[in-house]
C-alpha atoms as a PDB file:
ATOM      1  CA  UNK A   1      68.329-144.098   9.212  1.00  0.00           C
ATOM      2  CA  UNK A   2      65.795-142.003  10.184  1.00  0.00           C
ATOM      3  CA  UNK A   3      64.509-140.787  13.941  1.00  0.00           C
ATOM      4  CA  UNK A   4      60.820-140.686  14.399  1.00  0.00           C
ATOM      5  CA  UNK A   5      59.750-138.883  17.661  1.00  0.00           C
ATOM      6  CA  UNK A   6      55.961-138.596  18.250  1.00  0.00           C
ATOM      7  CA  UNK A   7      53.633-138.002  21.835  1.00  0.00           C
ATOM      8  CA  UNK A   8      50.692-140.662  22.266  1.00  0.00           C
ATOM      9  CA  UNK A   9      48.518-140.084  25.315  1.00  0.00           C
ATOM     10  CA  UNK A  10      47.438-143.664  26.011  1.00  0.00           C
ATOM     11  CA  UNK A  11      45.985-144.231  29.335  1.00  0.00           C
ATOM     12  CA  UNK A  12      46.118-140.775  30.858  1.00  0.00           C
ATOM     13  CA  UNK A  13      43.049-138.962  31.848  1.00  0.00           C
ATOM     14  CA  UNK A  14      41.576-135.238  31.450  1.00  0.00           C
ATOM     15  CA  UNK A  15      43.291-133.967  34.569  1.00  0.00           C
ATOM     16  CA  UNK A  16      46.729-135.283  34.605  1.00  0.00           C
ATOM     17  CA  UNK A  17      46.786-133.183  31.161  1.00  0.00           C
ATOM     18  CA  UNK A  18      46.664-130.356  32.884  1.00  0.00           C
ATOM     19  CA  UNK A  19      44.575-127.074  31.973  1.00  0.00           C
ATOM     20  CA  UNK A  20      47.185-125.888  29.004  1.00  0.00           C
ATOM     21  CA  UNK A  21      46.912-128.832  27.471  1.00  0.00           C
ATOM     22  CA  UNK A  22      43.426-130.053  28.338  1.00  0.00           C
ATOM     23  CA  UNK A  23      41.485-128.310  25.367  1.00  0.00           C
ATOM     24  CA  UNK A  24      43.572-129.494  22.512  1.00  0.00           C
ATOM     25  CA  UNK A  25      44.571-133.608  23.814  1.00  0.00           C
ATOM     26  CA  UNK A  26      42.990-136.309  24.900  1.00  0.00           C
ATOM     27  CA  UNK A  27      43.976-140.209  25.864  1.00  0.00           C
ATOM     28  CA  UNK A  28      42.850-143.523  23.699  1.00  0.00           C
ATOM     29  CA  UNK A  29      41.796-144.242  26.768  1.00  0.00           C
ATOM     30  CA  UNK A  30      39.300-141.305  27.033  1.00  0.00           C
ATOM     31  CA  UNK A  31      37.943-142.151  23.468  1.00  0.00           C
ATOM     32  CA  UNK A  32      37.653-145.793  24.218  1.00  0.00           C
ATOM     33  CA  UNK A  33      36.102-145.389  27.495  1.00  0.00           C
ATOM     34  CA  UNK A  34      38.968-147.913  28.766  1.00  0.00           C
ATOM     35  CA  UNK A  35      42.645-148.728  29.798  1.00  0.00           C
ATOM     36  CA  UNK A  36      44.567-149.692  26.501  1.00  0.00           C
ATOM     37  CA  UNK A  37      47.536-152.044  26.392  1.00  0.00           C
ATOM     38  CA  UNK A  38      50.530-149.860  25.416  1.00  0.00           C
ATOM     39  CA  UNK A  39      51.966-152.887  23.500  1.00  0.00           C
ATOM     40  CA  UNK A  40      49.129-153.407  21.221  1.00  0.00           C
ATOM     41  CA  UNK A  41      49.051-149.297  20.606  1.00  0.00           C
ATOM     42  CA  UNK A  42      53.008-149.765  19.943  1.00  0.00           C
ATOM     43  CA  UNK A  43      52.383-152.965  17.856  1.00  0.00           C
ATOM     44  CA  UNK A  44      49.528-151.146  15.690  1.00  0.00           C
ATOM     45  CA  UNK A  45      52.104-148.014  15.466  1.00  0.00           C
ATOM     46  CA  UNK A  46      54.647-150.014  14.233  1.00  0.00           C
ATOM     47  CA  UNK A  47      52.885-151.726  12.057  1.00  0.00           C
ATOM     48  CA  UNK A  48      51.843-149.063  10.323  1.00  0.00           C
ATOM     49  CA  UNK A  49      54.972-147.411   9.874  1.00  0.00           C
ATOM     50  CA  UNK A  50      56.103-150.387   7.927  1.00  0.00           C
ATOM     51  CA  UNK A  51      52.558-150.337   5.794  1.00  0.00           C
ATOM     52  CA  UNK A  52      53.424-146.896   5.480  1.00  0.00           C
ATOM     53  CA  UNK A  53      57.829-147.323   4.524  1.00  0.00           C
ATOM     54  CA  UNK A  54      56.928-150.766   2.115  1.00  0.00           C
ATOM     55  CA  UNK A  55      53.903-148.286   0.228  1.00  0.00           C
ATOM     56  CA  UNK A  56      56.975-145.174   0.139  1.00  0.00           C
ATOM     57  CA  UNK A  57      59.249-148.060  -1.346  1.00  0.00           C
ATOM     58  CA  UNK A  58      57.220-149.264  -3.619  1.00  0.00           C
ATOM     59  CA  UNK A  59      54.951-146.641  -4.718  1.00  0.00           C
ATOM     60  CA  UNK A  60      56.374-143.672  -3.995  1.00  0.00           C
ATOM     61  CA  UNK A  61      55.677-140.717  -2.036  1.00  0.00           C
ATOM     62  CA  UNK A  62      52.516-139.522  -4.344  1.00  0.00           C
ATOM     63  CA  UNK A  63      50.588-142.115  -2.992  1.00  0.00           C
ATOM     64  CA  UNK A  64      51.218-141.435   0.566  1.00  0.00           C
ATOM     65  CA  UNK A  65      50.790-137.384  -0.233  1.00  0.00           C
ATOM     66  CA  UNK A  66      47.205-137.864  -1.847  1.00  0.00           C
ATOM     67  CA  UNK A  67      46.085-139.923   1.847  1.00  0.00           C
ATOM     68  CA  UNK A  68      47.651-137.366   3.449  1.00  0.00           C
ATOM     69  CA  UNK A  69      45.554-134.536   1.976  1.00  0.00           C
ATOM     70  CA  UNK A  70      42.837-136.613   1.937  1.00  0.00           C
ATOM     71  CA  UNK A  71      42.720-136.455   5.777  1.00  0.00           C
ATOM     72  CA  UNK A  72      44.872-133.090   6.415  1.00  0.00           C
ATOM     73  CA  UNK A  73      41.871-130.932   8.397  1.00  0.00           C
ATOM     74  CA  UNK A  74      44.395-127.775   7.928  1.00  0.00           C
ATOM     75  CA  UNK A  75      44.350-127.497   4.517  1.00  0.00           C
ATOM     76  CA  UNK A  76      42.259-123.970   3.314  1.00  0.00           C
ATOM     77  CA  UNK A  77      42.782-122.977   7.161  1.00  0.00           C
ATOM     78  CA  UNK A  78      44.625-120.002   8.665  1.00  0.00           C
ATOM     79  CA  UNK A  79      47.247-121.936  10.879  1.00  0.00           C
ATOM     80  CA  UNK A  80      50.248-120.976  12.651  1.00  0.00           C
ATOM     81  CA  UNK A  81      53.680-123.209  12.670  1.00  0.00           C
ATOM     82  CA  UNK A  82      56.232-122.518  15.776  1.00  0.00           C
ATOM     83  CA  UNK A  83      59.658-124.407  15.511  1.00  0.00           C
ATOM     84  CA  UNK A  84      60.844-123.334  18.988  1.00  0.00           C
ATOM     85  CA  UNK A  85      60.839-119.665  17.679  1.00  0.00           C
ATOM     86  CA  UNK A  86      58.471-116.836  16.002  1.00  0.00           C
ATOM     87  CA  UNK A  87      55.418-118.373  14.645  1.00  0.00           C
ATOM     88  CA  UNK A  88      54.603-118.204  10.827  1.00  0.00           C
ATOM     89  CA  UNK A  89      50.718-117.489  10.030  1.00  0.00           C
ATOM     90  CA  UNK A  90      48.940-117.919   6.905  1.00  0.00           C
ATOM     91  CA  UNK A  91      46.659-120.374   4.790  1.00  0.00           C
ATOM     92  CA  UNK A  92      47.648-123.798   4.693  1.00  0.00           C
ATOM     93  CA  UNK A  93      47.230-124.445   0.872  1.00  0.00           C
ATOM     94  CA  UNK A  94      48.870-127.769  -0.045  1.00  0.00           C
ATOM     95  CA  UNK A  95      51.635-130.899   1.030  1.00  0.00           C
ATOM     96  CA  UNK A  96      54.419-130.749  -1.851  1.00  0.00           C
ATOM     97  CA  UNK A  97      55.796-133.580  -3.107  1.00  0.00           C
ATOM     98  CA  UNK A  98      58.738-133.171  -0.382  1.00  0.00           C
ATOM     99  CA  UNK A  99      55.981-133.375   2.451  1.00  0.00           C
ATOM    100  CA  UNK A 100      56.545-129.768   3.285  1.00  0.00           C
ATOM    101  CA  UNK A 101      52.854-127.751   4.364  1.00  0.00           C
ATOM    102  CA  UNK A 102      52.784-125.153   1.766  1.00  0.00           C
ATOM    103  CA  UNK A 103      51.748-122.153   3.719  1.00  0.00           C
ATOM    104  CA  UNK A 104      50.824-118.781   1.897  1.00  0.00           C
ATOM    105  CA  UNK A 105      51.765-115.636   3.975  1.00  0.00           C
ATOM    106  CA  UNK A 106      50.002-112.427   4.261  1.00  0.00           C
ATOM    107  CA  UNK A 107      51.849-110.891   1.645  1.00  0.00           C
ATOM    108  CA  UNK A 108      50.749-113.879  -0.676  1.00  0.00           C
ATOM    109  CA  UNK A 109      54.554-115.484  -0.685  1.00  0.00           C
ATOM    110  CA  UNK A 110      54.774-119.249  -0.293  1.00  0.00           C
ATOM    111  CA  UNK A 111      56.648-120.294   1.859  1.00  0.00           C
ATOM    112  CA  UNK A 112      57.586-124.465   2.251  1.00  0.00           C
ATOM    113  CA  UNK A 113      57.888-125.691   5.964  1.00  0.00           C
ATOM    114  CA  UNK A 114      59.505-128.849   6.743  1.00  0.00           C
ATOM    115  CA  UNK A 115      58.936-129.084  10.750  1.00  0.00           C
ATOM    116  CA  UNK A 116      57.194-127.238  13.608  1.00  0.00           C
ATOM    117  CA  UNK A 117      53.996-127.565  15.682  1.00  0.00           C
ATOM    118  CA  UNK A 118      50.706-126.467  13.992  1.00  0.00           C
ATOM    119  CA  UNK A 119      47.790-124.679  15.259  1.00  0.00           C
ATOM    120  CA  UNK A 120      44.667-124.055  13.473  1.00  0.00           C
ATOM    121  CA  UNK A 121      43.527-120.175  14.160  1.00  0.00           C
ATOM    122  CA  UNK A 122      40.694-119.677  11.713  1.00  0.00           C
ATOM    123  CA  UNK A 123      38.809-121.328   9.414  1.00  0.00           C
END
């Protein structure tokens, strides 16, 4: 089994995001220009998450890894990962083949993270 927790801003609007929040998210609703039915946005998650599992089963990860980078904007960026602690800086060079962000430090180590909340800082 696995436990898959993500944040999708559906209907909400600029202001109820508050002013932390408001210059990194917005709503589908705010792209859209429109309320969105949160059971077609759950239907089309869901749906892809089984795409998504069938292609892993299948295919294998590789496959899923070279869409990923395909689409990762971070890669070649300075970012910085928190995981509820200190933050880790460096460049975002790569995925591995375990889905970890290969991040290289200032001091040139790599270091593999598996979870935490990214930031771009630089380009």
């Amino acid at each position: 089994f696995i436990i898959v927790g993500i944040g999708v801003n559906i209907n909400s609007d600029g202001n109820s995001l508050g002013p932390a929040l408001r210059h990194r998210a917005i709503s589908i609703r705010e792209v859209v220009g429109g309320e969105v039915s949160r059971h077609e946005v759950r239907a089309a998650v869901l749906s892809s998450f089984d795409r998504w599992y069938r292609t892993l089963v299948n295919d294998g990860f590789g496959e899923i890894r070279a869409h990923w980078l395909r689409r990762a904007a971070m890669i070649g960026k300075e970012v910085t990962v928190r995981d509820g602690g200190a933050g880790l800086s460096g460049i975002a060079e790569d995925i591995d083949m375990t889905g970890a962000l290969v991040l290289c430090d200032r001091t040139s180590s790599r270091r593999h993270v598996i979870a935490g909340d990214i930031v771009i800082t630089g380009e």
